[in-house]
PDB file of N, CA and C in Angstrom:
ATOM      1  N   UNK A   1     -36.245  11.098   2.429  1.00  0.00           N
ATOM      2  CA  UNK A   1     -37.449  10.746   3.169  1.00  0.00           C
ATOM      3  C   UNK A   1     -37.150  10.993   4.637  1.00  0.00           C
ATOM      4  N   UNK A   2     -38.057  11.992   4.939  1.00  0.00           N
ATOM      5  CA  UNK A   2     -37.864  12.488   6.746  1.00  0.00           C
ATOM      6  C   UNK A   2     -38.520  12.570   7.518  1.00  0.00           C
ATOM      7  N   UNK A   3     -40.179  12.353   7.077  1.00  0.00           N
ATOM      8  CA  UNK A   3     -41.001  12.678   8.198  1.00  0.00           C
ATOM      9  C   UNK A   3     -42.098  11.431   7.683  1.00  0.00           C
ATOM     10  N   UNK A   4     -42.464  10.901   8.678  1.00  0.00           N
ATOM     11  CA  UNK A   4     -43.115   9.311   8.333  1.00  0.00           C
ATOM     12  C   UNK A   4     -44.468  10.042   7.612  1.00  0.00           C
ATOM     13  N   UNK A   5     -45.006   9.109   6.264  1.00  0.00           N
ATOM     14  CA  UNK A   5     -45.964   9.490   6.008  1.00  0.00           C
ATOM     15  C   UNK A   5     -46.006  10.617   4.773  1.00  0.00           C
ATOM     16  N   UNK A   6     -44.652  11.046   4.371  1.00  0.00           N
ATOM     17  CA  UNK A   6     -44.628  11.819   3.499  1.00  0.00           C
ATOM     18  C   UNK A   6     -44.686  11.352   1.998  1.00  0.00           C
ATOM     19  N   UNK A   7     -44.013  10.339   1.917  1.00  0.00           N
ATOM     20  CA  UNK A   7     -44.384  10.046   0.487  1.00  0.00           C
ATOM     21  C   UNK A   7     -45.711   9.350  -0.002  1.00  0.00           C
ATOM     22  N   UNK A   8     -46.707   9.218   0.942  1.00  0.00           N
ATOM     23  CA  UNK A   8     -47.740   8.580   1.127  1.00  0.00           C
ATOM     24  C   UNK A   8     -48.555  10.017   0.475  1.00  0.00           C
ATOM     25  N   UNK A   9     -47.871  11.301   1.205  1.00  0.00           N
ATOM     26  CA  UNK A   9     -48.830  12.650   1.152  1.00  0.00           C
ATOM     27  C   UNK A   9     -48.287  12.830  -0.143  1.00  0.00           C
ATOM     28  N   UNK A  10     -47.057  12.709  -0.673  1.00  0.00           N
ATOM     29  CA  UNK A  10     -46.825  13.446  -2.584  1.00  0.00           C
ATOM     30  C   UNK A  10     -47.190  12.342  -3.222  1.00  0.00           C
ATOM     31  N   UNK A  11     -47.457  11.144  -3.198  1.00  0.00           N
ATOM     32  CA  UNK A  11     -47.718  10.488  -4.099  1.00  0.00           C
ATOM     33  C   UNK A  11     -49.483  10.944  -3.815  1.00  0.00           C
ATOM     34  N   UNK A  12     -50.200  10.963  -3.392  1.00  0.00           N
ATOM     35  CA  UNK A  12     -51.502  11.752  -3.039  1.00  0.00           C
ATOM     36  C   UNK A  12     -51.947  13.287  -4.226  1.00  0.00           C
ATOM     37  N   UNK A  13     -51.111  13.503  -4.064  1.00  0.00           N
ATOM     38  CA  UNK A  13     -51.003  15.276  -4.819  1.00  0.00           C
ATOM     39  C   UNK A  13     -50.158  14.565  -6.696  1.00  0.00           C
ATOM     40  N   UNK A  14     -49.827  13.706  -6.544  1.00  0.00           N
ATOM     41  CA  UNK A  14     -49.058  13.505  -7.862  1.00  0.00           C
ATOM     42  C   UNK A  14     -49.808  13.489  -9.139  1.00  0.00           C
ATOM     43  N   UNK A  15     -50.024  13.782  -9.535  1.00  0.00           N
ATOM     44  CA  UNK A  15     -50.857  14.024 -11.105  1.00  0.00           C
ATOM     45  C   UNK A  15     -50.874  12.411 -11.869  1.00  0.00           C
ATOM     46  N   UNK A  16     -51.777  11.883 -12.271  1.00  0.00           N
ATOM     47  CA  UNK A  16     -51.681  10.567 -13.198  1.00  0.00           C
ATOM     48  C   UNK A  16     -50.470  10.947 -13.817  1.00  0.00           C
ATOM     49  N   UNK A  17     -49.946   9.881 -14.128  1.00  0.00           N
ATOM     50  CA  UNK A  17     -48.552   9.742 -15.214  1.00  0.00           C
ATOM     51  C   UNK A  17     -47.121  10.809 -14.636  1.00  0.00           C
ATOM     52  N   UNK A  18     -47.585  11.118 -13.454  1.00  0.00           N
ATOM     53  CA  UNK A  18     -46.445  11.877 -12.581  1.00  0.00           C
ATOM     54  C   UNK A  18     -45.408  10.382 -11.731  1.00  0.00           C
ATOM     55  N   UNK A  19     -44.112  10.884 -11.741  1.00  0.00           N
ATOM     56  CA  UNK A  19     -43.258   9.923 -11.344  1.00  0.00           C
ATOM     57  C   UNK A  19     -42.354  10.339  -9.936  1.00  0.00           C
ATOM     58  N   UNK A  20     -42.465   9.649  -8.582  1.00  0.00           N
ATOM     59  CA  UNK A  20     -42.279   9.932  -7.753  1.00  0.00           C
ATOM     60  C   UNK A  20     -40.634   9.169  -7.465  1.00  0.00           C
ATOM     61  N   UNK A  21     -39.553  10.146  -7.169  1.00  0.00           N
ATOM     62  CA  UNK A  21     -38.443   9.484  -7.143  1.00  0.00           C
ATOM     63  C   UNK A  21     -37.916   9.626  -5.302  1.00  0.00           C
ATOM     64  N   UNK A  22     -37.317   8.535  -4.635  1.00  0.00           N
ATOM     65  CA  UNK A  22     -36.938   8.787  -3.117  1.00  0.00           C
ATOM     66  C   UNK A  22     -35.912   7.782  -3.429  1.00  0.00           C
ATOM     67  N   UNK A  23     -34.680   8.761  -2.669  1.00  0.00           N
ATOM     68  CA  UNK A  23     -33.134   8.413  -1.931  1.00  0.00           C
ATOM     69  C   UNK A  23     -33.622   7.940  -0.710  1.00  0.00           C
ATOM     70  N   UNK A  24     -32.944   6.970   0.040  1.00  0.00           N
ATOM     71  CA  UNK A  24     -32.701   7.220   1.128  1.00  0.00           C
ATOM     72  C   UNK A  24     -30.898   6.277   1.747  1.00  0.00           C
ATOM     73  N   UNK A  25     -31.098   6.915   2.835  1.00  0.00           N
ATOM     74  CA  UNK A  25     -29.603   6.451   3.425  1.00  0.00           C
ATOM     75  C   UNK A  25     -30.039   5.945   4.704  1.00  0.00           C
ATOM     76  N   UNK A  26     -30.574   6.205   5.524  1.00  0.00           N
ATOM     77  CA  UNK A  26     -30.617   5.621   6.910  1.00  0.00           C
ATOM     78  C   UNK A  26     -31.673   4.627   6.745  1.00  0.00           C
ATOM     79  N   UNK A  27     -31.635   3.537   7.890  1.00  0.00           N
ATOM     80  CA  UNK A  27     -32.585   2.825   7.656  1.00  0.00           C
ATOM     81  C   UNK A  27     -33.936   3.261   7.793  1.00  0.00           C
ATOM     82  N   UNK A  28     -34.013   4.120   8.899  1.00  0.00           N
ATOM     83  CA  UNK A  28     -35.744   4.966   8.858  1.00  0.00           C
ATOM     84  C   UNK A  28     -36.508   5.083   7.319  1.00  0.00           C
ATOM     85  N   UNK A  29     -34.900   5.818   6.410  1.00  0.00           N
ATOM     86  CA  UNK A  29     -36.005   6.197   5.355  1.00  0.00           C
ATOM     87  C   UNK A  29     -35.761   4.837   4.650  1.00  0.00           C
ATOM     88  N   UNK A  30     -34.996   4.014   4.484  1.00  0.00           N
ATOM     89  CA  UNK A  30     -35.108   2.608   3.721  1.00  0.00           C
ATOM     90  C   UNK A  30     -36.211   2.194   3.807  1.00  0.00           C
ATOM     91  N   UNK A  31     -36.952   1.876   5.497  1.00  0.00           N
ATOM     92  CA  UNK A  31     -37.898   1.084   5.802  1.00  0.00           C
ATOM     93  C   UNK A  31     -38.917   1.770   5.550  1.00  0.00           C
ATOM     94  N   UNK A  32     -39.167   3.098   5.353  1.00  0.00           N
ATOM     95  CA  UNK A  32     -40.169   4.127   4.637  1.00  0.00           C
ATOM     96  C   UNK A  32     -40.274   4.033   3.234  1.00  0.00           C
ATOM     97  N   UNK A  33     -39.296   3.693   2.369  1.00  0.00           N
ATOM     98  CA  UNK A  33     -38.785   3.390   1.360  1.00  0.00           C
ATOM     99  C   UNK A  33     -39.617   2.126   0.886  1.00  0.00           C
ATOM    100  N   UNK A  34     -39.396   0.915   1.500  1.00  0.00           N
ATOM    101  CA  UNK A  34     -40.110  -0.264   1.554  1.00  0.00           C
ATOM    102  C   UNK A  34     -41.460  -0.466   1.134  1.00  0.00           C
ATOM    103  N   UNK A  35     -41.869   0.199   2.555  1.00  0.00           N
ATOM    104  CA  UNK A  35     -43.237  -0.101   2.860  1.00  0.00           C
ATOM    105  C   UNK A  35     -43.926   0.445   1.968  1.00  0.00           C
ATOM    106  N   UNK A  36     -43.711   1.939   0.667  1.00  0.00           N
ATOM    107  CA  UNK A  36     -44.405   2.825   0.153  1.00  0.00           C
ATOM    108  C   UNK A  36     -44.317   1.587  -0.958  1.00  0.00           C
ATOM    109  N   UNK A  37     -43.202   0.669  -1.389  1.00  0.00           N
ATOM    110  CA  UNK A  37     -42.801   0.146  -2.579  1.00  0.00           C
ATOM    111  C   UNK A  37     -44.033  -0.942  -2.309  1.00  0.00           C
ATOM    112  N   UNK A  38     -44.077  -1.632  -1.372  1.00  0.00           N
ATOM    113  CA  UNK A  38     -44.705  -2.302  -0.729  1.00  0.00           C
ATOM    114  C   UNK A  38     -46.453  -2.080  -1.151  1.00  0.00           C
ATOM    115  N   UNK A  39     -46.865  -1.397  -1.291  1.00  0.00           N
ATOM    116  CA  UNK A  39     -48.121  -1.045  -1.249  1.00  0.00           C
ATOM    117  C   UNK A  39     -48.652  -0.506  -3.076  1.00  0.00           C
ATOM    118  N   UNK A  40     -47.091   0.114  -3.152  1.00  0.00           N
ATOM    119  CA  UNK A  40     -47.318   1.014  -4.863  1.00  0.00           C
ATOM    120  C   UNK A  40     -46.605   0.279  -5.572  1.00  0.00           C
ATOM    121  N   UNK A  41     -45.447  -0.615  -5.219  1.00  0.00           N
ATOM    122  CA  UNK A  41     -44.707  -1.102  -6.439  1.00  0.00           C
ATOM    123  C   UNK A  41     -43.763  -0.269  -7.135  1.00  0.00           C
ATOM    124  N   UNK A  42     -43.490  -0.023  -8.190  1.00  0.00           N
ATOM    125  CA  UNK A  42     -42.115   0.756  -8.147  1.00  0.00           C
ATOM    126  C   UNK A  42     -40.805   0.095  -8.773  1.00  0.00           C
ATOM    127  N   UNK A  43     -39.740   0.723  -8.831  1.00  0.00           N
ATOM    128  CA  UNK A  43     -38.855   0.222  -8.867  1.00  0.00           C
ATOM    129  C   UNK A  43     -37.668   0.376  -7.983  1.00  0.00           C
ATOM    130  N   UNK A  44     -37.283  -0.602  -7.472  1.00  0.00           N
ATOM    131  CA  UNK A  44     -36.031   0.035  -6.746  1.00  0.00           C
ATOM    132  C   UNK A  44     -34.591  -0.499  -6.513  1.00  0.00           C
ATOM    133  N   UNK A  45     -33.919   0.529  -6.627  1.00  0.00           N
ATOM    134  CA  UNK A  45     -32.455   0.337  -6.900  1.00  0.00           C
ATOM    135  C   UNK A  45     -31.558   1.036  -5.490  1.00  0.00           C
ATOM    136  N   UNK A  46     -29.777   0.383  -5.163  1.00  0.00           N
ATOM    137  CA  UNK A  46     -28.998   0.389  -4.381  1.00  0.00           C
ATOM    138  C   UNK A  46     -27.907  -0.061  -5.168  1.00  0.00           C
ATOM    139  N   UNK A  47     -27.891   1.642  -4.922  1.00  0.00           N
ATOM    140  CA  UNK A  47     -26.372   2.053  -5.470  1.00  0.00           C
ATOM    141  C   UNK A  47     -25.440   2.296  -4.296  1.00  0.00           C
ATOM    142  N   UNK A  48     -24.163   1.393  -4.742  1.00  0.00           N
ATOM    143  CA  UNK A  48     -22.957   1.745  -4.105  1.00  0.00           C
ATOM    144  C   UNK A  48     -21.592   2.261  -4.536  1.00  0.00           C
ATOM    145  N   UNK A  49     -21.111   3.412  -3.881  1.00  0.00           N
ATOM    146  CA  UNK A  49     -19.892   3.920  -4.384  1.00  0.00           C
ATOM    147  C   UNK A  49     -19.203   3.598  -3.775  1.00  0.00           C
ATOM    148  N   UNK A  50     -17.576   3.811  -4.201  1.00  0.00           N
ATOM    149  CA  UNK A  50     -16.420   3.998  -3.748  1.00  0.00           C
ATOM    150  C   UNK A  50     -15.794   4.954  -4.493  1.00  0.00           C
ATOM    151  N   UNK A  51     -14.821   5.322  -3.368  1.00  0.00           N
ATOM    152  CA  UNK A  51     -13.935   6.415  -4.144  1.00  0.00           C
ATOM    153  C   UNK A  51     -12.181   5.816  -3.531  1.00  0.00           C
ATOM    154  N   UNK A  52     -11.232   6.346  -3.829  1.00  0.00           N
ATOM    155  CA  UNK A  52      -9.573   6.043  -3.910  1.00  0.00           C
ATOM    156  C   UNK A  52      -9.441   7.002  -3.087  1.00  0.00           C
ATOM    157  N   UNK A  53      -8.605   6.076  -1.860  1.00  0.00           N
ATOM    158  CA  UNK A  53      -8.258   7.211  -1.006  1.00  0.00           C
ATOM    159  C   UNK A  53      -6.726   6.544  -0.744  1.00  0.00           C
ATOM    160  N   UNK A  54      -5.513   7.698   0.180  1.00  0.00           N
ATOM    161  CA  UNK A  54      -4.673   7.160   0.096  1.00  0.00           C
ATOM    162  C   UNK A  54      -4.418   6.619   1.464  1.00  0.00           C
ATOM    163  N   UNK A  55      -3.331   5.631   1.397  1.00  0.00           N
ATOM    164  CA  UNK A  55      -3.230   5.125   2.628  1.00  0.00           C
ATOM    165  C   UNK A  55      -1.496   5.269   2.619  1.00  0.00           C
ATOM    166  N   UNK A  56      -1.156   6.348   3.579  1.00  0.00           N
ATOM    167  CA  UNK A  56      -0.062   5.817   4.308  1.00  0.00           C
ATOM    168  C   UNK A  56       0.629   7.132   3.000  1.00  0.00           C
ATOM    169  N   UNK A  57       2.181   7.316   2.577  1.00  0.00           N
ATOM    170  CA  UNK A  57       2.523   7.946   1.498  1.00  0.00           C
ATOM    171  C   UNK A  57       2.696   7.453   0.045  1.00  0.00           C
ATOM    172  N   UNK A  58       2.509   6.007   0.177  1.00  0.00           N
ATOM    173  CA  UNK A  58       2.595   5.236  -1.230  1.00  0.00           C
ATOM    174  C   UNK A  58       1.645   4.076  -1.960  1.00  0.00           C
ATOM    175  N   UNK A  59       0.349   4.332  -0.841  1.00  0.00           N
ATOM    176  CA  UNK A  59       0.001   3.218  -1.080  1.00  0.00           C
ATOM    177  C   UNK A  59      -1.894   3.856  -1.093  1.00  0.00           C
ATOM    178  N   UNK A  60      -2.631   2.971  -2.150  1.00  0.00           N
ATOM    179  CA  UNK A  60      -4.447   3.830  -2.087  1.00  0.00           C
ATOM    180  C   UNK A  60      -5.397   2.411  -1.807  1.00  0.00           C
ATOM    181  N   UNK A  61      -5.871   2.893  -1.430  1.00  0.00           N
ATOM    182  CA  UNK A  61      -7.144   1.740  -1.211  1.00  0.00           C
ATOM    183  C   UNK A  61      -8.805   2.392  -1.601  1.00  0.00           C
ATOM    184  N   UNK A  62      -9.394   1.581  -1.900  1.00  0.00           N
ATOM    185  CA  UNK A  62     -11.320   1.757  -2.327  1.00  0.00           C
ATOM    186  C   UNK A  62     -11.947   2.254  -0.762  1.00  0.00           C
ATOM    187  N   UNK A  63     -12.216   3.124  -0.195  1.00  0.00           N
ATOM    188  CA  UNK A  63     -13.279   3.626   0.609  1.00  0.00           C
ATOM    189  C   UNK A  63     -14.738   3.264   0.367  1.00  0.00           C
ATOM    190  N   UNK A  64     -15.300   2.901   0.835  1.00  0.00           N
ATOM    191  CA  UNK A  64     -16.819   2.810   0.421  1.00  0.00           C
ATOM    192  C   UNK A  64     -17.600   3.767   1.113  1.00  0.00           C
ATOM    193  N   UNK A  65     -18.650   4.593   0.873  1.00  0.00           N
ATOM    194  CA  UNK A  65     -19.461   5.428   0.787  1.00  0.00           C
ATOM    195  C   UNK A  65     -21.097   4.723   1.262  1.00  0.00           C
ATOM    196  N   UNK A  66     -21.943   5.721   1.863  1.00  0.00           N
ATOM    197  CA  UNK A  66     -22.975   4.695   2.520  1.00  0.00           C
ATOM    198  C   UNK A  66     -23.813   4.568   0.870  1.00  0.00           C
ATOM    199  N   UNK A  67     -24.481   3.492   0.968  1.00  0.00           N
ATOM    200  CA  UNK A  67     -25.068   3.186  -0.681  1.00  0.00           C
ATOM    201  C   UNK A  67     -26.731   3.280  -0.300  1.00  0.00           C
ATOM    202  N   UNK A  68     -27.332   3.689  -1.341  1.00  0.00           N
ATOM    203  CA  UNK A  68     -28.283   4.955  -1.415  1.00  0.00           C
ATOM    204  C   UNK A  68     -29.239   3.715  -1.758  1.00  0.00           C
ATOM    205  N   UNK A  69     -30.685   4.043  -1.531  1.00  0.00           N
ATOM    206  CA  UNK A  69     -31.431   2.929  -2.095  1.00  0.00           C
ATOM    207  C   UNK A  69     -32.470   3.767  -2.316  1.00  0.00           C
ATOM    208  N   UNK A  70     -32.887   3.643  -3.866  1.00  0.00           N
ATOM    209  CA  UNK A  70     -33.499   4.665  -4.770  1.00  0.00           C
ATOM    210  C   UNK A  70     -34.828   4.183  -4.567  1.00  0.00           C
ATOM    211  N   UNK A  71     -35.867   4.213  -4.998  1.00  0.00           N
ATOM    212  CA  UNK A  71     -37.639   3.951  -5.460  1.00  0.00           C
ATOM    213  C   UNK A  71     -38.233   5.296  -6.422  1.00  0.00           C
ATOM    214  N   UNK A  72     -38.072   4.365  -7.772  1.00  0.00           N
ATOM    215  CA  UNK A  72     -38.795   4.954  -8.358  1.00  0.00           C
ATOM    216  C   UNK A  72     -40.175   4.655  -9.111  1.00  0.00           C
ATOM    217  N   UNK A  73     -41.292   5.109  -8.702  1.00  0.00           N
ATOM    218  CA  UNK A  73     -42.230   5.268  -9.070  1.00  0.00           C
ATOM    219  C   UNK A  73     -43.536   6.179  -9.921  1.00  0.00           C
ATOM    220  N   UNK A  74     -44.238   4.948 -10.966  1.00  0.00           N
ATOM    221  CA  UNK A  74     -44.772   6.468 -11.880  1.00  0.00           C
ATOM    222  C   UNK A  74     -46.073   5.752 -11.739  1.00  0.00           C
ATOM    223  N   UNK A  75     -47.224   7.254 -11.210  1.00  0.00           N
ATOM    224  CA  UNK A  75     -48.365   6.926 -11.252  1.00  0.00           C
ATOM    225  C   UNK A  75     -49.661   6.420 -12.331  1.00  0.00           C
ATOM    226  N   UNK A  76     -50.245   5.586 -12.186  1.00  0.00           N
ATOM    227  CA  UNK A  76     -50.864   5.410 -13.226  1.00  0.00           C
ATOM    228  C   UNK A  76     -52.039   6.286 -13.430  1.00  0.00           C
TER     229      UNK A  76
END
């Protein structure tokens, strides 16, 4: 989600029984994210990864990764 107002415009064009899916990572598109859930409902999910990284020559630790916050929605 990148330009304010866009998922407002594909959910517009979406066909009945069409399902609208949005990532986002920064808060811009979170709070774009929101507000669409906000109005349409939806479902939405925040996923977080990690991955093993090493530290030092003998030793690994969990990195965390920025965690994604999904909305998925299907038109009625």
């Amino acid at each position: 989600v990148s330009q304010p107002g866009l998922l407002e415009k594909l959910w517009a064009r979406l066909a009945p029984g069409g399902r609208l899916v949005a990532n986002a990572v920064t808060l811009q598109a979170e709070q774009a994210v929101l507000t669409f859930y906000q109005t349409h409902g939806g479902t939405l999910r925040r996923l977080a990864v990690s991955r093993l990284v090493p530290v030092g020559t003998s030793f690994e630790r969990w990195d965390s990764l920025a965690p994604v916050t999904q909305l998925c929605a299907e038109k009625a």
